[in-house]
C-alpha atoms as a PDB file:
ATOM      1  CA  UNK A   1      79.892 -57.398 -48.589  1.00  0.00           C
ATOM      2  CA  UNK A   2      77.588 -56.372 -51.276  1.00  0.00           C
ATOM      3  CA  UNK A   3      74.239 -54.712 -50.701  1.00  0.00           C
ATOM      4  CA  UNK A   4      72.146 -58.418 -50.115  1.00  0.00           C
ATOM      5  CA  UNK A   5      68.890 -58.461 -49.197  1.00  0.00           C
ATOM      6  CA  UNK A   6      67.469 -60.113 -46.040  1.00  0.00           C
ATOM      7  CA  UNK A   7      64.989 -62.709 -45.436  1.00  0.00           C
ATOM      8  CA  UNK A   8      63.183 -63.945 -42.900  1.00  0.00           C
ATOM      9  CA  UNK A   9      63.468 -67.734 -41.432  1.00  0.00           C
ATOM     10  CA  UNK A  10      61.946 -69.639 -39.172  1.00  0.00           C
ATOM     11  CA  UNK A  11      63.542 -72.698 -37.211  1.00  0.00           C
ATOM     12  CA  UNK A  12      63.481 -74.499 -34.233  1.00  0.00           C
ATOM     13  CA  UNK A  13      65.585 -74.466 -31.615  1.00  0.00           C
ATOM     14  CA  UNK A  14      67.730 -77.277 -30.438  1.00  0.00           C
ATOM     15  CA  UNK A  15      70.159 -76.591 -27.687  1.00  0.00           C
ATOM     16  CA  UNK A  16      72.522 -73.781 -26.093  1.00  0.00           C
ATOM     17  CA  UNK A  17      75.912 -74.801 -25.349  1.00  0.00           C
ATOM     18  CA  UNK A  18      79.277 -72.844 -24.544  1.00  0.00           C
ATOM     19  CA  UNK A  19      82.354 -74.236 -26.842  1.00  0.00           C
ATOM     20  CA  UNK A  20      85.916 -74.219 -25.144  1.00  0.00           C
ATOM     21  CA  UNK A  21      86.699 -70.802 -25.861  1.00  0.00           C
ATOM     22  CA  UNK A  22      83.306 -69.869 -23.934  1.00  0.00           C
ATOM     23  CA  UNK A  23      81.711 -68.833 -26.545  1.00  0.00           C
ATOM     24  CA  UNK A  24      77.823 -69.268 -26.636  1.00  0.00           C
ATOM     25  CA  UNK A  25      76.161 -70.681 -29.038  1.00  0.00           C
ATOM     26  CA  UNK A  26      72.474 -70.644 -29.941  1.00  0.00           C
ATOM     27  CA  UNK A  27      72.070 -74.415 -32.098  1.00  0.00           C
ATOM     28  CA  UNK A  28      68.797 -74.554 -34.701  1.00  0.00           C
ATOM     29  CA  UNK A  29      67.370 -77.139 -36.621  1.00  0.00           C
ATOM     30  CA  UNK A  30      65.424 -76.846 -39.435  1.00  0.00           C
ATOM     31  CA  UNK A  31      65.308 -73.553 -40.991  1.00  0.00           C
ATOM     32  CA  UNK A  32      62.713 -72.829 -43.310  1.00  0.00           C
ATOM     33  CA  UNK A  33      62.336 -69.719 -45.430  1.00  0.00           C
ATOM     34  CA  UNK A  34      59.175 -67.743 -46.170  1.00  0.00           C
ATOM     35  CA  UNK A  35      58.032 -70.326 -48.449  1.00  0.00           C
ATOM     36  CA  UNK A  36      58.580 -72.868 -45.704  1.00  0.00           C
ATOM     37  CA  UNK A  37      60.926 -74.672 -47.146  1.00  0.00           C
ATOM     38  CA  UNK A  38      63.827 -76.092 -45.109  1.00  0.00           C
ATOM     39  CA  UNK A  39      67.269 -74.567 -46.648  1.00  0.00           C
ATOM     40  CA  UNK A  40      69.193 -75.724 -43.635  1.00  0.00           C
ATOM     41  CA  UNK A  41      68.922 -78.534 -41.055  1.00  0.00           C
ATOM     42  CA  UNK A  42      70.706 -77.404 -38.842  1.00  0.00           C
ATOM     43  CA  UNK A  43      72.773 -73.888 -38.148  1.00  0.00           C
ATOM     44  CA  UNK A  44      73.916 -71.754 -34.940  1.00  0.00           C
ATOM     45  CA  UNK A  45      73.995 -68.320 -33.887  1.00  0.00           C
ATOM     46  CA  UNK A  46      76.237 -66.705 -31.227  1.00  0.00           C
ATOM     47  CA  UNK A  47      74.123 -66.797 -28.125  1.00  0.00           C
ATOM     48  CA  UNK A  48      74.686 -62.724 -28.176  1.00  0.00           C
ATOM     49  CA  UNK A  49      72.323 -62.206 -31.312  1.00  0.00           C
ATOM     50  CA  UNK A  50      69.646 -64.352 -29.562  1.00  0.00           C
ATOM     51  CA  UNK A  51      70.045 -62.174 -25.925  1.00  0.00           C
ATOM     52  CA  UNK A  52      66.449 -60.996 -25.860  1.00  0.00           C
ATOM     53  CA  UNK A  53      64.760 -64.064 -26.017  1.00  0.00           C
ATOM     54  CA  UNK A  54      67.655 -66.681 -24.850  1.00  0.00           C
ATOM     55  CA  UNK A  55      66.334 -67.244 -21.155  1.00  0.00           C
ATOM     56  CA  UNK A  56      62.702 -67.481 -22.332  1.00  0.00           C
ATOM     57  CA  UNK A  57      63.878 -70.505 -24.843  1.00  0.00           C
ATOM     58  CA  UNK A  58      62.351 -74.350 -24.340  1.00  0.00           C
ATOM     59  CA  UNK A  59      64.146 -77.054 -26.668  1.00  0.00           C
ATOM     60  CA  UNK A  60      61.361 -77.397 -29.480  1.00  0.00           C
ATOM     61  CA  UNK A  61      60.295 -74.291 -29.388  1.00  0.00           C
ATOM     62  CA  UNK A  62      60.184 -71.715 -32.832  1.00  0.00           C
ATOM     63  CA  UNK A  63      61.846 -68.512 -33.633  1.00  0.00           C
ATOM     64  CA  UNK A  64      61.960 -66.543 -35.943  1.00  0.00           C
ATOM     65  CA  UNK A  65      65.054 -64.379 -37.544  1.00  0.00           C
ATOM     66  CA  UNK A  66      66.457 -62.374 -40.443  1.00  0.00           C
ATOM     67  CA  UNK A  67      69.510 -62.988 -42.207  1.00  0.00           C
ATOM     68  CA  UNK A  68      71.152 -62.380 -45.141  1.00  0.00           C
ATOM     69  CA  UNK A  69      71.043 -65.612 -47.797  1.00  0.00           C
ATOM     70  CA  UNK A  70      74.848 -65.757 -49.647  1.00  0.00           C
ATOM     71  CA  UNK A  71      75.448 -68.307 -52.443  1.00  0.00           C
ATOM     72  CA  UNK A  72      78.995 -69.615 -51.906  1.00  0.00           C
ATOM     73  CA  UNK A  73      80.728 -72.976 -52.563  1.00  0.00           C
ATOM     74  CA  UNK A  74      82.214 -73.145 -49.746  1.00  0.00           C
ATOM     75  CA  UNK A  75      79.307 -74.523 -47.769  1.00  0.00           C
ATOM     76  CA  UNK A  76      78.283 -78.184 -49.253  1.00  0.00           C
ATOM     77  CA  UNK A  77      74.359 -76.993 -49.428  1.00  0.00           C
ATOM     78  CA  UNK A  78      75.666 -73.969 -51.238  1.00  0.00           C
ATOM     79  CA  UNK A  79      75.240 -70.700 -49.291  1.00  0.00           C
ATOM     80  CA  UNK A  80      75.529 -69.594 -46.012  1.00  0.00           C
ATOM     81  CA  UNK A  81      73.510 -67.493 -43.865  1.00  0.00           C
ATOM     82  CA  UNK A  82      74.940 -64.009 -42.555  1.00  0.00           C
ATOM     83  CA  UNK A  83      74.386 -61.189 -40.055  1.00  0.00           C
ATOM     84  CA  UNK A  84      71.180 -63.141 -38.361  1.00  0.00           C
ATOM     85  CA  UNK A  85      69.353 -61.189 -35.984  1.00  0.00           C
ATOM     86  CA  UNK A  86      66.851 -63.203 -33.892  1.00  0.00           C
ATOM     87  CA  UNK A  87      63.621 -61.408 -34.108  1.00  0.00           C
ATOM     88  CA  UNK A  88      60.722 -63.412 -31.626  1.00  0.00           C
ATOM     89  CA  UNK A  89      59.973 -66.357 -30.311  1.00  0.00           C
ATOM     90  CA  UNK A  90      56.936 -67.782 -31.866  1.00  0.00           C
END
Protein backbone atom coordinates (compact mmCIF):
# COMPACT_ATOMS: atom_id res chain seq x y z
CA UNK A 1 0.00 0.00 0.00
CA UNK A 2 1.33 3.35 -0.79
CA UNK A 3 2.27 5.93 1.81
CA UNK A 4 -1.73 7.45 2.21
CA UNK A 5 -2.49 9.79 4.53
CA UNK A 6 -5.09 9.41 7.33
CA UNK A 7 -8.09 11.25 8.26
CA UNK A 8 -10.19 11.52 10.86
CA UNK A 9 -14.14 10.54 10.81
CA UNK A 10 -16.76 10.71 12.84
CA UNK A 11 -19.95 8.35 12.77
CA UNK A 12 -22.45 6.90 14.71
CA UNK A 13 -22.78 3.75 15.85
CA UNK A 14 -25.45 1.32 14.94
CA UNK A 15 -25.14 -2.18 16.23
CA UNK A 16 -22.51 -5.03 17.22
CA UNK A 17 -23.18 -8.32 15.88
CA UNK A 18 -21.02 -11.64 15.49
CA UNK A 19 -21.30 -13.12 11.69
CA UNK A 20 -21.20 -17.05 11.36
CA UNK A 21 -17.63 -17.37 11.40
CA UNK A 22 -17.74 -15.43 14.91
CA UNK A 23 -16.31 -12.73 13.85
CA UNK A 24 -17.28 -9.33 15.53
CA UNK A 25 -18.26 -6.68 13.95
CA UNK A 26 -18.54 -3.04 15.01
CA UNK A 27 -21.64 -1.59 12.32
CA UNK A 28 -21.59 2.55 11.73
CA UNK A 29 -23.78 4.77 10.08
CA UNK A 30 -23.07 7.87 8.79
CA UNK A 31 -19.54 8.75 8.55
CA UNK A 32 -18.64 12.16 8.12
CA UNK A 33 -15.18 13.56 7.48
CA UNK A 34 -13.57 16.65 8.99
CA UNK A 35 -15.62 18.80 6.91
CA UNK A 36 -18.67 16.94 8.15
CA UNK A 37 -19.67 15.66 5.29
CA UNK A 38 -21.12 12.13 5.13
CA UNK A 39 -18.76 9.94 2.64
CA UNK A 40 -20.36 6.76 3.84
CA UNK A 41 -23.74 5.69 5.26
CA UNK A 42 -22.97 3.02 6.55
CA UNK A 43 -19.48 0.88 7.16
CA UNK A 44 -18.10 -1.74 9.87
CA UNK A 45 -15.08 -2.36 11.72
CA UNK A 46 -13.89 -5.64 13.29
CA UNK A 47 -15.09 -5.40 16.84
CA UNK A 48 -11.10 -5.87 17.73
CA UNK A 49 -10.15 -2.24 16.46
CA UNK A 50 -13.04 -0.82 18.56
CA UNK A 51 -11.84 -3.02 22.00
CA UNK A 52 -11.26 0.04 24.15
CA UNK A 53 -14.40 1.58 23.94
CA UNK A 54 -16.77 -1.49 22.71
CA UNK A 55 -18.45 -2.23 26.23
CA UNK A 56 -18.92 1.49 26.95
CA UNK A 57 -20.99 1.77 23.42
CA UNK A 58 -25.01 2.84 23.44
CA UNK A 59 -26.73 2.49 19.85
CA UNK A 60 -26.75 6.31 18.79
CA UNK A 61 -23.96 7.18 20.31
CA UNK A 62 -20.64 9.01 18.29
CA UNK A 63 -17.13 7.98 17.77
CA UNK A 64 -14.63 9.05 16.40
CA UNK A 65 -11.70 7.19 14.22
CA UNK A 66 -8.83 7.45 11.75
CA UNK A 67 -8.51 5.72 8.64
CA UNK A 68 -6.94 5.79 5.61
CA UNK A 69 -9.36 7.25 2.52
CA UNK A 70 -8.46 4.91 -0.90
CA UNK A 71 -10.09 5.82 -4.24
CA UNK A 72 -10.95 2.50 -5.91
CA UNK A 73 -13.73 1.35 -8.29
CA UNK A 74 -14.40 -1.36 -6.75
CA UNK A 75 -16.65 0.14 -4.12
CA UNK A 76 -19.92 1.79 -5.92
CA UNK A 77 -19.32 5.26 -3.81
CA UNK A 78 -15.77 5.04 -5.03
CA UNK A 79 -13.21 4.41 -2.26
CA UNK A 80 -12.96 2.49 0.63
CA UNK A 81 -11.80 3.13 3.99
CA UNK A 82 -8.60 1.22 5.41
CA UNK A 83 -6.63 0.42 8.57
CA UNK A 84 -9.40 2.32 10.94
CA UNK A 85 -8.42 2.68 14.36
CA UNK A 86 -11.25 3.78 16.70
CA UNK A 87 -9.96 6.67 18.63
CA UNK A 88 -12.94 7.91 21.48
CA UNK A 89 -16.20 7.90 22.05
CA UNK A 90 -17.61 11.31 21.83
Amino acid sequence: MQNLKRNNFTAVFDRYETDKLYEAKLYLKDVKNEQGVIVKSRYWLKARDAQDILDKLMPGEEISFSAVLEVTPDYADGFKLLDPVVLTKK
